[in-house]
C-alpha atoms as a PDB file:
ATOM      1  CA  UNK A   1       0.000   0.000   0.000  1.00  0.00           C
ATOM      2  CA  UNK A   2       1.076   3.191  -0.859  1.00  0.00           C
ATOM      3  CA  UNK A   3       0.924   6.097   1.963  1.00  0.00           C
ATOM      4  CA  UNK A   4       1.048   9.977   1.809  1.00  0.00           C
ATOM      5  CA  UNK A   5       2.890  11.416   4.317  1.00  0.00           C
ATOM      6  CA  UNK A   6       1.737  14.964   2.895  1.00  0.00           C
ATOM      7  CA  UNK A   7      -1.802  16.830   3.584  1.00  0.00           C
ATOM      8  CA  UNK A   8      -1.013  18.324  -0.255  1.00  0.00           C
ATOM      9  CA  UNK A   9      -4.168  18.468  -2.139  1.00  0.00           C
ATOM     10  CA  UNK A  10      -2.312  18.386  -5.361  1.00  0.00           C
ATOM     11  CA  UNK A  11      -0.230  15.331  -4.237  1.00  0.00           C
ATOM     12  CA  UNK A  12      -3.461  13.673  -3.522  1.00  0.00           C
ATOM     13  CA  UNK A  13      -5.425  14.855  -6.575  1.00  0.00           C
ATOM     14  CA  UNK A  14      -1.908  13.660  -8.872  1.00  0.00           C
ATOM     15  CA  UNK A  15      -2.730  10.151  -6.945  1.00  0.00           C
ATOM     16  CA  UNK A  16      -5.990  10.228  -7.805  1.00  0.00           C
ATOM     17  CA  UNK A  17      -6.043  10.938 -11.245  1.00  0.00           C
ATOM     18  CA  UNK A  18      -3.190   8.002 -11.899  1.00  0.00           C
ATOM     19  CA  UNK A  19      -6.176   5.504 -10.313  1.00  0.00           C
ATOM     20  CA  UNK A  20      -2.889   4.555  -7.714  1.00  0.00           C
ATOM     21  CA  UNK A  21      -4.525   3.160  -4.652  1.00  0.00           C
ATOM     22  CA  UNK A  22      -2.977   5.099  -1.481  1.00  0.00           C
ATOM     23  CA  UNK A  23      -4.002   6.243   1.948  1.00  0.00           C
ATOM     24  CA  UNK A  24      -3.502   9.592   3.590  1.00  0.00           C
ATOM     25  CA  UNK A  25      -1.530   9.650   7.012  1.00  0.00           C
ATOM     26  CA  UNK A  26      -2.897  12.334   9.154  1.00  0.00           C
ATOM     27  CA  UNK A  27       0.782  13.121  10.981  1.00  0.00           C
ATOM     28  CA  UNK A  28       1.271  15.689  13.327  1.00  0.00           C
ATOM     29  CA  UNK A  29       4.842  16.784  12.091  1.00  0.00           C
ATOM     30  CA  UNK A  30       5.857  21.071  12.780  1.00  0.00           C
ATOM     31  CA  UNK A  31       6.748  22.517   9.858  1.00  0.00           C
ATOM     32  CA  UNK A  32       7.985  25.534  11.111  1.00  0.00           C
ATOM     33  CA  UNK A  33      11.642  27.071   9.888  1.00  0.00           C
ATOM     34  CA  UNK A  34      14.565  27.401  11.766  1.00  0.00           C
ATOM     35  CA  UNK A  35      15.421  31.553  12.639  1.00  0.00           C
ATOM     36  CA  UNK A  36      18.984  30.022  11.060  1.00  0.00           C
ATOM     37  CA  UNK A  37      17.367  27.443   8.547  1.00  0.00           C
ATOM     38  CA  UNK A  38      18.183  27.653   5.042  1.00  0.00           C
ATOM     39  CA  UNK A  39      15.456  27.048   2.698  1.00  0.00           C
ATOM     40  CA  UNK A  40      16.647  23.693   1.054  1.00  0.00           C
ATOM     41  CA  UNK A  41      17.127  22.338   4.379  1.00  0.00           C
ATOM     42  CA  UNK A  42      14.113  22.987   6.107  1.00  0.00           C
ATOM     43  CA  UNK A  43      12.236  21.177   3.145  1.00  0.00           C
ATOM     44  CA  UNK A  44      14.707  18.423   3.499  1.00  0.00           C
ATOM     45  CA  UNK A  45      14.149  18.053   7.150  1.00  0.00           C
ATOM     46  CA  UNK A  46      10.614  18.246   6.868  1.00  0.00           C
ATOM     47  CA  UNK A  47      10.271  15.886   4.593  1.00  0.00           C
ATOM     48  CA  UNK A  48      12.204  13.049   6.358  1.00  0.00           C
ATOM     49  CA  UNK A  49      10.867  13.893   9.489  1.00  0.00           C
ATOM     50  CA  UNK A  50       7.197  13.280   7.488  1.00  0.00           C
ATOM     51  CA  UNK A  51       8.719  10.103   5.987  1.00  0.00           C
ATOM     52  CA  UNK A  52       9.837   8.703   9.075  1.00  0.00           C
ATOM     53  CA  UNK A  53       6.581   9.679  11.076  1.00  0.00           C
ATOM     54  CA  UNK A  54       4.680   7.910   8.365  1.00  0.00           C
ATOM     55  CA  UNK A  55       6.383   4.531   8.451  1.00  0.00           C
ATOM     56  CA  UNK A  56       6.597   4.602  11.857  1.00  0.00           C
ATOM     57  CA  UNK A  57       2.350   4.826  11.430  1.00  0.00           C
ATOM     58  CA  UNK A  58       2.716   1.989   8.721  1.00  0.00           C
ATOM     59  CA  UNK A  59       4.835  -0.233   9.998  1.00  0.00           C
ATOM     60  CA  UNK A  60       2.337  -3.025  10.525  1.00  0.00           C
ATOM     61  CA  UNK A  61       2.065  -2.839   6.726  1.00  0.00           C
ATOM     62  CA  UNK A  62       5.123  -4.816   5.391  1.00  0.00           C
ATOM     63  CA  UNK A  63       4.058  -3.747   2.087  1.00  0.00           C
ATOM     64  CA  UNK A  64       3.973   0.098   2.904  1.00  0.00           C
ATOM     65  CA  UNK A  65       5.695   2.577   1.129  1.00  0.00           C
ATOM     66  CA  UNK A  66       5.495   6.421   2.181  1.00  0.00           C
ATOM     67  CA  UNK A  67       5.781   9.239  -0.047  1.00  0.00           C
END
């Protein structure tokens, strides 16, 4: 099963529209930037901390893979 570690309607509607089967994680990650942050590495750190929260959430699914 495919899972989306992202709230992004476009991501979801991209899904959709492909006829992929996937499930929405509802994850409670910050995404709030560093005072110091760049740019490219906030998005980088959100986005793994996202991906890990998500298979964390599907890790009963030994199929699961989190985008």
């Amino acid at each position: 099963m495919l899972y989306l570690a992202s709230r992004s309607p476009r991501r979801n509607e991209l899904l959709a529209r492909l006829d992929i089967p996937f499930r929405t994680l509802d994850l409670d990650v910050p995404e709030i930037r560093g005072a110091d942050e760049a740019p490219a590495a906030y998005v980088r750190r959100v986005a793994l901390d996202k991906a890990r929260a998500g298979l964390a959430l599907a890790a009963a699914d030994p199929q699961a893979m989190v985008l």
